[in-house]
Every structure is written in structure tokens, then in C-alpha cells.
PDB file of N, CA and C in Angstrom:
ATOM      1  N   UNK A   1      11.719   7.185  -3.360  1.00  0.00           N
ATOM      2  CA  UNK A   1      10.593   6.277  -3.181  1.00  0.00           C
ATOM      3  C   UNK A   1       9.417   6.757  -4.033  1.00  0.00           C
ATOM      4  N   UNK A   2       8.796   6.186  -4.560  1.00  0.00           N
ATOM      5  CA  UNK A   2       7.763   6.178  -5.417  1.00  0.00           C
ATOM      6  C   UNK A   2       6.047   5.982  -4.684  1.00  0.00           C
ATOM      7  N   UNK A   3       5.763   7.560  -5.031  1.00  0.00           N
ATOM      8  CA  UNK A   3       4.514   7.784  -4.809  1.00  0.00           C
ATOM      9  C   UNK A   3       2.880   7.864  -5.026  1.00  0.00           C
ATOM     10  N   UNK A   4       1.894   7.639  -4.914  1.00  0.00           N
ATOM     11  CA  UNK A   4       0.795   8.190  -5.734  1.00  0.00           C
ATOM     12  C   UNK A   4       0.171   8.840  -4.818  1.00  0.00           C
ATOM     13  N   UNK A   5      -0.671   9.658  -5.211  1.00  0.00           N
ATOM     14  CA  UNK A   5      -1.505  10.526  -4.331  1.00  0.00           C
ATOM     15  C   UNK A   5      -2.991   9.839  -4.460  1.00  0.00           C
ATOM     16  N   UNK A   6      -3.641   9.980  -3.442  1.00  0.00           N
ATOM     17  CA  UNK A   6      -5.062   9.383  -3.563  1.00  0.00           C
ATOM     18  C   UNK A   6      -6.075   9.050  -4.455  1.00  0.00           C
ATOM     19  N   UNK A   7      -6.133  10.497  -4.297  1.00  0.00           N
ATOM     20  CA  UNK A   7      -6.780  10.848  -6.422  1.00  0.00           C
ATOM     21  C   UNK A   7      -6.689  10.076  -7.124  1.00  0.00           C
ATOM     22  N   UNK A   8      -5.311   9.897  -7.439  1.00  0.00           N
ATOM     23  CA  UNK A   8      -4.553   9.565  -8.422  1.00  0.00           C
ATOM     24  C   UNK A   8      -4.749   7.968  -8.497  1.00  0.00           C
ATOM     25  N   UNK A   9      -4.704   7.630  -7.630  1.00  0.00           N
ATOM     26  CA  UNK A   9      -4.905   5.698  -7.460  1.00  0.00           C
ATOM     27  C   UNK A   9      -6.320   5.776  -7.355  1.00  0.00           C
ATOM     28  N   UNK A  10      -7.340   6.214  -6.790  1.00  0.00           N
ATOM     29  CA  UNK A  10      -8.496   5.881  -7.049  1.00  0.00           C
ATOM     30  C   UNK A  10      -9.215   5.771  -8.575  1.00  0.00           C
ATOM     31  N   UNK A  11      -8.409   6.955  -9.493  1.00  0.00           N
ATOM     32  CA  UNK A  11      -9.173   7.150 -11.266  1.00  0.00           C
ATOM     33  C   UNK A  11      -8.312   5.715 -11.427  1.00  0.00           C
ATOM     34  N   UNK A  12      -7.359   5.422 -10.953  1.00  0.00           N
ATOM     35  CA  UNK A  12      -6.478   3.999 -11.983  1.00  0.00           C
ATOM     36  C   UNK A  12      -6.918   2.963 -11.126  1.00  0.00           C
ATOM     37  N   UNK A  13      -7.315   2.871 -10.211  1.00  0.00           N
ATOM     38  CA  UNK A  13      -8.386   1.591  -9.718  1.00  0.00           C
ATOM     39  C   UNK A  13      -9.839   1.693 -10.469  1.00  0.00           C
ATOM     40  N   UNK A  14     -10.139   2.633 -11.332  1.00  0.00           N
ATOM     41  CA  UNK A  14     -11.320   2.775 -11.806  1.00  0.00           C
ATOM     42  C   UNK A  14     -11.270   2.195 -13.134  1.00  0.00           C
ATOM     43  N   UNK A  15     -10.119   2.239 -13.438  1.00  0.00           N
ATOM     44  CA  UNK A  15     -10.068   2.189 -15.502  1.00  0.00           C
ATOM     45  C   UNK A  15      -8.730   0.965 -15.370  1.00  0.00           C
ATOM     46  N   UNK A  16      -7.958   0.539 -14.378  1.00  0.00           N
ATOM     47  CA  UNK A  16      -6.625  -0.036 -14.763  1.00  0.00           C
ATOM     48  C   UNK A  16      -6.921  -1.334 -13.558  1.00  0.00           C
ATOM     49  N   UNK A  17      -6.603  -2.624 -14.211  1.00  0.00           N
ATOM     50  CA  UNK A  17      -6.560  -3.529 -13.127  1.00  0.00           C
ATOM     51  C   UNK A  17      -4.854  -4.539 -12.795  1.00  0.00           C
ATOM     52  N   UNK A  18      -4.229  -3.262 -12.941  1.00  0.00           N
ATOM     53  CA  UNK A  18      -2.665  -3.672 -13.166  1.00  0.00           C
ATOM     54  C   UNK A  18      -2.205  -3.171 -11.442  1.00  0.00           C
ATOM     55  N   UNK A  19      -3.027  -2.998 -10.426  1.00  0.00           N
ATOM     56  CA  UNK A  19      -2.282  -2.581  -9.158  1.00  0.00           C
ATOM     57  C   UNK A  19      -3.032  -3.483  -8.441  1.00  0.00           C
ATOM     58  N   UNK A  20      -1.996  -3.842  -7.536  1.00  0.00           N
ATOM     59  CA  UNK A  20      -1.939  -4.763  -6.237  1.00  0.00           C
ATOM     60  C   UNK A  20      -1.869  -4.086  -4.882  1.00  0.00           C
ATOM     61  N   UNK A  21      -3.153  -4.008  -4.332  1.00  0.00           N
ATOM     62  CA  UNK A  21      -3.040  -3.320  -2.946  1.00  0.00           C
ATOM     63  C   UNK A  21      -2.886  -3.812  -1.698  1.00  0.00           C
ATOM     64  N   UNK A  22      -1.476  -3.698  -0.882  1.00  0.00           N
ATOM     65  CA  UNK A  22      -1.154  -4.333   0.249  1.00  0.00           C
ATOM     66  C   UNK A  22      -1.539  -3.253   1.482  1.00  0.00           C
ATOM     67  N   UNK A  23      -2.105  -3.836   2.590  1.00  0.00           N
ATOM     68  CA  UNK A  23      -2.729  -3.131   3.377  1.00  0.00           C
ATOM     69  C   UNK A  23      -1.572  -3.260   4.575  1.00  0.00           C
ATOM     70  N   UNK A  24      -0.423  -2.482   5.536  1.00  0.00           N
ATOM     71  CA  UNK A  24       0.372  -2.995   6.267  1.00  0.00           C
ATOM     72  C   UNK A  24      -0.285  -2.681   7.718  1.00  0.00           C
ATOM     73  N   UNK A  25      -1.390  -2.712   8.097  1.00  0.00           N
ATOM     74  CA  UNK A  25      -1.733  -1.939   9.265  1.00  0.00           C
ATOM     75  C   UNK A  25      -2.358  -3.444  10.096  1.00  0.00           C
ATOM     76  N   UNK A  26      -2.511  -2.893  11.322  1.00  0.00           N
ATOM     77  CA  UNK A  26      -2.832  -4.679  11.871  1.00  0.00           C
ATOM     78  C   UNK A  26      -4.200  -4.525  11.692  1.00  0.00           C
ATOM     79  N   UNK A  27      -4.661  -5.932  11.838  1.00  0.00           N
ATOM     80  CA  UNK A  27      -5.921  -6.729  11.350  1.00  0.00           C
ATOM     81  C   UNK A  27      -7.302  -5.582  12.181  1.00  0.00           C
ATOM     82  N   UNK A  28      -7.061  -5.454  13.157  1.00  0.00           N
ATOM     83  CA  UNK A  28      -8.047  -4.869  13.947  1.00  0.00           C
ATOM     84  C   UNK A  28      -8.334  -2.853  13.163  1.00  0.00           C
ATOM     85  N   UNK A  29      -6.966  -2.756  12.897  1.00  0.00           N
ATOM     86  CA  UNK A  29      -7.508  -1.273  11.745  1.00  0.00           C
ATOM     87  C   UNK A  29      -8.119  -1.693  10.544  1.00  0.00           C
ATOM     88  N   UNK A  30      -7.639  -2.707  10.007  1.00  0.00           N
ATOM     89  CA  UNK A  30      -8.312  -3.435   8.956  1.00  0.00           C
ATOM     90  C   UNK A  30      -9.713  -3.601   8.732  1.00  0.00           C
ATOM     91  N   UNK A  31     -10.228  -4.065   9.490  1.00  0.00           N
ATOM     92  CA  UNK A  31     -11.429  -4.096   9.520  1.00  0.00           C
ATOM     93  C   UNK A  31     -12.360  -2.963  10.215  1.00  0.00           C
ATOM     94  N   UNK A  32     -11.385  -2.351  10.528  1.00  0.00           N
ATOM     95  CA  UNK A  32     -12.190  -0.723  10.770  1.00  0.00           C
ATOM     96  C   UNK A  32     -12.968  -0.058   9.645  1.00  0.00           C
ATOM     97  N   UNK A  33     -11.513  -0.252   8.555  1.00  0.00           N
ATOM     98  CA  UNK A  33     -12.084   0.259   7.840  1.00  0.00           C
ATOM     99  C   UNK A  33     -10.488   0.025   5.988  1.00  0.00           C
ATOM    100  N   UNK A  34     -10.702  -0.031   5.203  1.00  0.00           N
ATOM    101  CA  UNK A  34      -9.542  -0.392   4.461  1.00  0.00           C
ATOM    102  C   UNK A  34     -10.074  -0.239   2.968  1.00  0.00           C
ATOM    103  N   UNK A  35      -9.050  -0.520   1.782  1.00  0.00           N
ATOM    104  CA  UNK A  35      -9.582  -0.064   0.441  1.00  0.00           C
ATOM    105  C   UNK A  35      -9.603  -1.292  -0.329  1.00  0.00           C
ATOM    106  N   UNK A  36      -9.221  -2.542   0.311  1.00  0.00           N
ATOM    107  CA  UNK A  36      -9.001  -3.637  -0.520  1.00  0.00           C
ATOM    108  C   UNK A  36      -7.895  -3.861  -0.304  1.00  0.00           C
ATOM    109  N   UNK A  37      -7.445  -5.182  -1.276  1.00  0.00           N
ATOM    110  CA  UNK A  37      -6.253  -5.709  -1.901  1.00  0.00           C
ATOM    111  C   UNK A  37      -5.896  -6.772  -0.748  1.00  0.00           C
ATOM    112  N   UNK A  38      -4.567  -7.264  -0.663  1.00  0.00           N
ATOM    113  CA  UNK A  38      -4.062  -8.120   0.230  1.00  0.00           C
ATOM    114  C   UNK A  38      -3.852  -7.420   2.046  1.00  0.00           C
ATOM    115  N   UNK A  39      -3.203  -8.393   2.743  1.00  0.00           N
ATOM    116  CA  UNK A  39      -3.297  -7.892   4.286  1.00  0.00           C
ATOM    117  C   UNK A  39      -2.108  -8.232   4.662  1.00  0.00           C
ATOM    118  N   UNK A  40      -1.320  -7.568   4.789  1.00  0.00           N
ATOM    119  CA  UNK A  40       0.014  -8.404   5.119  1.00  0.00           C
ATOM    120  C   UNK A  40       0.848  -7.120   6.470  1.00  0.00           C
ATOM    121  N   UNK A  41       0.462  -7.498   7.664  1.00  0.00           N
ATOM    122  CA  UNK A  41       0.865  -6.205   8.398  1.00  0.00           C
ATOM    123  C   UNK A  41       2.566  -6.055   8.610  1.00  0.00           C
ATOM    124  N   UNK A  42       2.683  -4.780   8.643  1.00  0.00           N
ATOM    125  CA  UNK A  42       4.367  -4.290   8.340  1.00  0.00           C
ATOM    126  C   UNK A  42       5.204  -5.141   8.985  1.00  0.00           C
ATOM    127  N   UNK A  43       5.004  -6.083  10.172  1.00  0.00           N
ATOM    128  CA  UNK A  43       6.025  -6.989  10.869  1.00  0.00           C
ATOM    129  C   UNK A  43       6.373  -8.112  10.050  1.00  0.00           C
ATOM    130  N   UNK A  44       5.456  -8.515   9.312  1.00  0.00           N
ATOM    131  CA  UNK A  44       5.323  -9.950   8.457  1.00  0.00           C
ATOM    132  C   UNK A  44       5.756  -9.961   6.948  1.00  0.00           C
ATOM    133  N   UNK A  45       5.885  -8.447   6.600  1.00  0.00           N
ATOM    134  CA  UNK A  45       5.799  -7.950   5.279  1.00  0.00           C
ATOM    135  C   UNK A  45       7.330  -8.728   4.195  1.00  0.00           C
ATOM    136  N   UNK A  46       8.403  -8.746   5.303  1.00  0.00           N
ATOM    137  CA  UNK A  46       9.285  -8.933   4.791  1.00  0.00           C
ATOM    138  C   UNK A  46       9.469 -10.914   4.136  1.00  0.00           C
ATOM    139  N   UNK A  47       8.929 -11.354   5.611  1.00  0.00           N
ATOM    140  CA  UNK A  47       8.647 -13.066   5.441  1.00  0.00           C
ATOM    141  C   UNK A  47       7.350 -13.482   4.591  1.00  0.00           C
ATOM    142  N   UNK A  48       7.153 -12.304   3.738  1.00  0.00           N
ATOM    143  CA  UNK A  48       5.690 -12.800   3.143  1.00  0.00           C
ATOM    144  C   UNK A  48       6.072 -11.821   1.180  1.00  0.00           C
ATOM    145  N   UNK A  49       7.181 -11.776   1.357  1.00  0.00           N
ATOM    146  CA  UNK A  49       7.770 -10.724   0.188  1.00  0.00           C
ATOM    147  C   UNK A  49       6.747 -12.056  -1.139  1.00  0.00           C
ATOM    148  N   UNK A  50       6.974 -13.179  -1.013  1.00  0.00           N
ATOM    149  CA  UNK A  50       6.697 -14.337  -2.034  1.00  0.00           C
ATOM    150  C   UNK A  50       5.424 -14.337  -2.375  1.00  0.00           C
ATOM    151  N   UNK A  51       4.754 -13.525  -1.870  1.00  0.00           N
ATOM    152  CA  UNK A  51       2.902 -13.822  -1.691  1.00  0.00           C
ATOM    153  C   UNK A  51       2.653 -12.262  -2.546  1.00  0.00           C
ATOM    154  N   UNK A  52       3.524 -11.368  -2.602  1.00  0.00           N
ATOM    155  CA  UNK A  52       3.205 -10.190  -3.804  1.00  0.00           C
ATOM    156  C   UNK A  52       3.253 -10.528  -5.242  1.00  0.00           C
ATOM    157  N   UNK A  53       2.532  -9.925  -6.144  1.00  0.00           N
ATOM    158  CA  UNK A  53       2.363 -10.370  -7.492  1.00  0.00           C
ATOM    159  C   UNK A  53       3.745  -9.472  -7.836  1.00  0.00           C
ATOM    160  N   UNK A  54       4.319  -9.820  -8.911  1.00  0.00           N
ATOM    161  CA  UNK A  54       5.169  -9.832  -9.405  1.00  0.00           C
ATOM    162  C   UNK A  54       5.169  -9.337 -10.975  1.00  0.00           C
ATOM    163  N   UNK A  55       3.615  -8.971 -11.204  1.00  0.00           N
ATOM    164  CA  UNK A  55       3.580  -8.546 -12.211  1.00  0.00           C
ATOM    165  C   UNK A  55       2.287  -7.170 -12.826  1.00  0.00           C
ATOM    166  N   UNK A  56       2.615  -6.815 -11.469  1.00  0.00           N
ATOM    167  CA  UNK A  56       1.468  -5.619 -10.945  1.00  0.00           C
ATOM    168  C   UNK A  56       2.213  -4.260 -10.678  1.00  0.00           C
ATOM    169  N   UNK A  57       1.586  -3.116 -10.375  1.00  0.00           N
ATOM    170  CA  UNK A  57       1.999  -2.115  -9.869  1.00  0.00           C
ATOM    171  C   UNK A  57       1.721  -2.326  -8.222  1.00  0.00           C
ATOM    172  N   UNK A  58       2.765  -2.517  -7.041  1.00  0.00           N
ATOM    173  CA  UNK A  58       2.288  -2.741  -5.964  1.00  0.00           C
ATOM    174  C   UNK A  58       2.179  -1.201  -5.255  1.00  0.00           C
ATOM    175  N   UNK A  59       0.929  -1.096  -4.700  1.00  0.00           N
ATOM    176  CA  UNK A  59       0.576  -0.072  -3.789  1.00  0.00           C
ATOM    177  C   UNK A  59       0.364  -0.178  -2.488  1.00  0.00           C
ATOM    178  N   UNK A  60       1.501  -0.218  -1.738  1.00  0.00           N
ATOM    179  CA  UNK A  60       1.329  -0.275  -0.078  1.00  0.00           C
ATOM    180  C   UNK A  60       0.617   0.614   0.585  1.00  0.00           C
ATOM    181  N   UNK A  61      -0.221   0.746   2.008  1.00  0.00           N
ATOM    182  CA  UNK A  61      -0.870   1.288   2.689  1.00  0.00           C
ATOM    183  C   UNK A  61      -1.335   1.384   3.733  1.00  0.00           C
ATOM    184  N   UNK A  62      -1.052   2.800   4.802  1.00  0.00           N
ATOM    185  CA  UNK A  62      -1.409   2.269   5.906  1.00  0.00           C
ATOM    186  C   UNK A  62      -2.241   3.563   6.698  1.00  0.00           C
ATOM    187  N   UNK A  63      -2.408   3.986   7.542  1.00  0.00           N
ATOM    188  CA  UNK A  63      -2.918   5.147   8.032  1.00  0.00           C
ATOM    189  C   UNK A  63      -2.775   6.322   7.712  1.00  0.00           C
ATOM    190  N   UNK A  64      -1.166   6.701   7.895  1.00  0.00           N
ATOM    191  CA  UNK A  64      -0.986   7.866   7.372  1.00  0.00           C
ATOM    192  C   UNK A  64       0.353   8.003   6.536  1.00  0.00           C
ATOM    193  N   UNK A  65       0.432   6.634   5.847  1.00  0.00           N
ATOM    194  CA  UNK A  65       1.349   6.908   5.332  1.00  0.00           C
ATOM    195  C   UNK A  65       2.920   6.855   5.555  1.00  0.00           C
ATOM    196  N   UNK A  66       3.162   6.146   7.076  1.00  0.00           N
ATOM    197  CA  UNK A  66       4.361   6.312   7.384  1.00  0.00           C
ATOM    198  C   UNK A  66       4.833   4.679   7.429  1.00  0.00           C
ATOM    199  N   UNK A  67       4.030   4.210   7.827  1.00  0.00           N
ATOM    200  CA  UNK A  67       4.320   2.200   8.337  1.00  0.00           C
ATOM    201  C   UNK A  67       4.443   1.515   6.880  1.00  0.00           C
ATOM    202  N   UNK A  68       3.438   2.081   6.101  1.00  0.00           N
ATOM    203  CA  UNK A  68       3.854   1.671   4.555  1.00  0.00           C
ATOM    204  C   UNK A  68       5.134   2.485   3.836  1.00  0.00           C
ATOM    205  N   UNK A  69       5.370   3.588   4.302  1.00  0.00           N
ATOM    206  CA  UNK A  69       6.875   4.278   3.870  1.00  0.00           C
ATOM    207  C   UNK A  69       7.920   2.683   4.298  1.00  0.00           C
ATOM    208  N   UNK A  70       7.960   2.643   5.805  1.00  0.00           N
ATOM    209  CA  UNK A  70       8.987   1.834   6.610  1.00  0.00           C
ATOM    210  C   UNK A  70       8.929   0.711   5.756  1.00  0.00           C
ATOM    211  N   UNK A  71       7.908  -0.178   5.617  1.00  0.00           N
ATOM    212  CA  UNK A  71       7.525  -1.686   4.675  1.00  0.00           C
ATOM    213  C   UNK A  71       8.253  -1.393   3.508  1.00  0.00           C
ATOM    214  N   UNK A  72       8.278  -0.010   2.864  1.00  0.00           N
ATOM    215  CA  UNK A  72       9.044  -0.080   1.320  1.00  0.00           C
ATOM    216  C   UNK A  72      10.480   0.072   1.566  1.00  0.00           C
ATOM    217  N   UNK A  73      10.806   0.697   2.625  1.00  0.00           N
ATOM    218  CA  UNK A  73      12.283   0.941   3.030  1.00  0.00           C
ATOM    219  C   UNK A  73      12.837  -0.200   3.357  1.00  0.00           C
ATOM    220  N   UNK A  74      12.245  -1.604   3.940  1.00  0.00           N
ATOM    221  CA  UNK A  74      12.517  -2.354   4.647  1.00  0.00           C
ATOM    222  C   UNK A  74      12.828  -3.744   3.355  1.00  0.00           C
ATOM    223  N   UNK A  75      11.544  -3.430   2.420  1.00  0.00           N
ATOM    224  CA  UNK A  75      12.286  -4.111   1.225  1.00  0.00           C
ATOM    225  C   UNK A  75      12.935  -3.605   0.341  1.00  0.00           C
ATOM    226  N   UNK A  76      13.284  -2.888   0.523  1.00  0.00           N
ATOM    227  CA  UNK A  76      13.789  -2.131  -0.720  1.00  0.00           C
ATOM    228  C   UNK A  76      15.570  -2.592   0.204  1.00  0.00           C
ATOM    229  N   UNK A  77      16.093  -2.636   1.097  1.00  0.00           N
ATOM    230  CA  UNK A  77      17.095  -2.726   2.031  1.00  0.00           C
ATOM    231  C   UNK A  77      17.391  -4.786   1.728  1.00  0.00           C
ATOM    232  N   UNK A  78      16.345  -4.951   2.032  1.00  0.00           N
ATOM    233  CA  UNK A  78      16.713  -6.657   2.271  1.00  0.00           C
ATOM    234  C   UNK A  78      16.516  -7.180   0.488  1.00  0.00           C
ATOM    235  N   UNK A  79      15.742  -6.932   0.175  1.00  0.00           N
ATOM    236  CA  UNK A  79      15.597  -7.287  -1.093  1.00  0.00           C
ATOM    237  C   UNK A  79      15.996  -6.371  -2.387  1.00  0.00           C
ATOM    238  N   UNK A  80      16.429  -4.770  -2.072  1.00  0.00           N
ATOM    239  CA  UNK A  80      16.554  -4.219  -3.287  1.00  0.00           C
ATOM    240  C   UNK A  80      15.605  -4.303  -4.942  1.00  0.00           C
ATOM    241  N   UNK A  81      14.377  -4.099  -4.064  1.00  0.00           N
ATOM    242  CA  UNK A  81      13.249  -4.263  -4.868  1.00  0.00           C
ATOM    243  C   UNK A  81      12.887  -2.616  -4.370  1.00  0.00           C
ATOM    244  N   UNK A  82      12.736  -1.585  -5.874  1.00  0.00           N
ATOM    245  CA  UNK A  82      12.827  -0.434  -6.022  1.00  0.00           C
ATOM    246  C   UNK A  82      11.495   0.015  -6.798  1.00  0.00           C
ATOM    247  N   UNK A  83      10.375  -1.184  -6.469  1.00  0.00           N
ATOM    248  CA  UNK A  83       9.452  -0.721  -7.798  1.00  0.00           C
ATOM    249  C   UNK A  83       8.020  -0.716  -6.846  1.00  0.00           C
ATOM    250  N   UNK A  84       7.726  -0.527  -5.598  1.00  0.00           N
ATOM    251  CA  UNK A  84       6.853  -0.561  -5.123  1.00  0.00           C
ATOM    252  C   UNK A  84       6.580   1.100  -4.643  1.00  0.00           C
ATOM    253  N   UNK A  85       4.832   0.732  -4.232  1.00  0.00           N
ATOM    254  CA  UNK A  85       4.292   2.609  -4.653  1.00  0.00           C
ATOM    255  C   UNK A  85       3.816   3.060  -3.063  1.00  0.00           C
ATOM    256  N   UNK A  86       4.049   3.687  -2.144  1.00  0.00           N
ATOM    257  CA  UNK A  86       3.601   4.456  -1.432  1.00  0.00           C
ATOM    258  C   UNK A  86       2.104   5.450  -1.504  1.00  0.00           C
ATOM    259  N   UNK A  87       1.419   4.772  -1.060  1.00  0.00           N
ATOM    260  CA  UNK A  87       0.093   5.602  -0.776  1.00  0.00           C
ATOM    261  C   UNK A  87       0.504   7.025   0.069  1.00  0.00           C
ATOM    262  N   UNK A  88       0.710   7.814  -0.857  1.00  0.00           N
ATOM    263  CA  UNK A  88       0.699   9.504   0.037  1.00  0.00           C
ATOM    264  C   UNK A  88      -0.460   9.942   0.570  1.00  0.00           C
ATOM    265  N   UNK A  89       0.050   9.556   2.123  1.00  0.00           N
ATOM    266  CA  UNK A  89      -0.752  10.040   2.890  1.00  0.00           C
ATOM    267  C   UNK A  89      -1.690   8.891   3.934  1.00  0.00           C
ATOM    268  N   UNK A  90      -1.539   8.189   3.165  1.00  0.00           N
ATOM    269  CA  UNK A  90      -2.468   7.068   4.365  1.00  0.00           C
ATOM    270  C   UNK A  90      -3.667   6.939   3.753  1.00  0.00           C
ATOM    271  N   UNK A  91      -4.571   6.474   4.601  1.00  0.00           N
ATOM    272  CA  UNK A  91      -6.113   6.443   4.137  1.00  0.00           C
ATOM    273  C   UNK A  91      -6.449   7.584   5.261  1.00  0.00           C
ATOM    274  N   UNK A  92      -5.899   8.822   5.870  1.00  0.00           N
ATOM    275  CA  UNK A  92      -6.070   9.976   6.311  1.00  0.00           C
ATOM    276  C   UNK A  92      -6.457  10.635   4.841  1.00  0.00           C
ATOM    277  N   UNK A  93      -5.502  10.766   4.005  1.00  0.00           N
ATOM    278  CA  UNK A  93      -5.631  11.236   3.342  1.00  0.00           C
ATOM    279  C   UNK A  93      -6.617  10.451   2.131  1.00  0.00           C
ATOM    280  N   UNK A  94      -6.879   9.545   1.582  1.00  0.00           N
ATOM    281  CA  UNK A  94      -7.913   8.742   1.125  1.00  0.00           C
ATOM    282  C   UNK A  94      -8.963   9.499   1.619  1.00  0.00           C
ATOM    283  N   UNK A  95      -9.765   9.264   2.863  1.00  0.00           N
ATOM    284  CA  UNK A  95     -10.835   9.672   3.263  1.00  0.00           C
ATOM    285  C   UNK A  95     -10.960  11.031   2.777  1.00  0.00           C
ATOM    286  N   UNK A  96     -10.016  12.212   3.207  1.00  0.00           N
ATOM    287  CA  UNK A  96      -9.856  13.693   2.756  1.00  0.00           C
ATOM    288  C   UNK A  96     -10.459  13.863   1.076  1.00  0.00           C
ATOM    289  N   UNK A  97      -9.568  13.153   0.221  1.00  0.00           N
ATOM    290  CA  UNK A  97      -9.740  13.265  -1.131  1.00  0.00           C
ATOM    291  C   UNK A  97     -10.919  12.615  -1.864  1.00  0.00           C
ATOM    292  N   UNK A  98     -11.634  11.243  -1.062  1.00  0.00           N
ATOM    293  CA  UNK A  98     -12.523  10.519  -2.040  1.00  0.00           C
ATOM    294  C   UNK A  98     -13.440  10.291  -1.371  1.00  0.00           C
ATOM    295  N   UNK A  99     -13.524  10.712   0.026  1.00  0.00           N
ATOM    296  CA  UNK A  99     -14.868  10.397   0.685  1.00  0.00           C
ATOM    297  C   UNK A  99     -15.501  11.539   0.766  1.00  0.00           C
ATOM    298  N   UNK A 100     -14.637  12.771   1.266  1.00  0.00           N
ATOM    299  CA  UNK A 100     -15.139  14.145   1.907  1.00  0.00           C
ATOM    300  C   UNK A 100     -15.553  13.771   3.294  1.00  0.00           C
TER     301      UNK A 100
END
């Protein structure tokens, strides 16, 4: 499975507008607090595969990293779509690296 580390997606959200950020966490963490991009929570993710760009780097995301693991496992199984990116770590780790 294909990763980025926080860091790492924040400098290429800075200089690159080639990533698509799916948020899988429900609406009420959402608005807690989130980094952008689309909202599509991990139950719906699979009946909503048609609503991802198709010509982006997709970066899934969720707390800590595990519900967006499951969302890529889950298409990657039904659809055999092998090109989507795991946020390492969650926005646990987000906050750690870019907020302090």
C-alpha cells in the first residue's frame, strides 16, 4: 500500500495541485477539524468509488490512519484499483508534524 508521510503531502499541497484529498471519517470529526478535499466516510467509500478524480494522486484520510488504510484495502479488493495514497498516520500525526 502506498504511503506519504505528513511532511511530505503538506510541501506537495504547497507547490503541486495534482492530489485529491478524501476525508473517510464521519461528518461530525469532520468538522472538528480536517485538511480539505472531498468527504466521503469509509461506509460509503466503496458506492461513491465514481465521484474520485481519476486523474489525480488520491490521498485518503482519517484519524490515525487506520479507517483510511481499511477504505484502500476495501478498494483495492472490489475494484483492484492499486494507485491510491494512505496518509501515514492520520491527522494525529498531521497535527504532530505541521501544527506542533
Amino acid at each position: 500500500m502506498l504511503t506519504i508521510a505528513p511532511i511530505d503531502l503538506f510541501h506537495e499541497l504547497q507547490t503541486s495541485n495534482e492530489y485529491c484529498l478524501i476525508d473517510v471519517r464521519s461528518i461530525t470529526e469532520r468538522n472538528e477539524f480536517n485538511i480539505g478535499g472531498m468527504h466521503i466516510p469509509l461506509e460509503r467509500i466503496l458506492n461513491e468509488i465514481h465521484s474520485i478524480p481519476k486523474n489525480k494522486k488520491v490521498v485518503l484520510y482519517c484519524q490515525k490512519g487506520i479507517r483510511s488504510q481499511i477504505a484502500i484495502q476495501r478498494i483495492q479488493i472490489k475494484f483492484g484499483i492499486n494507485n491510491f495514497i494512505n496518509l501515514e498516520g492520520g491527522l494525529e500525526a498531521w497535527k504532530r508534524s505541521i501544527i506542533h
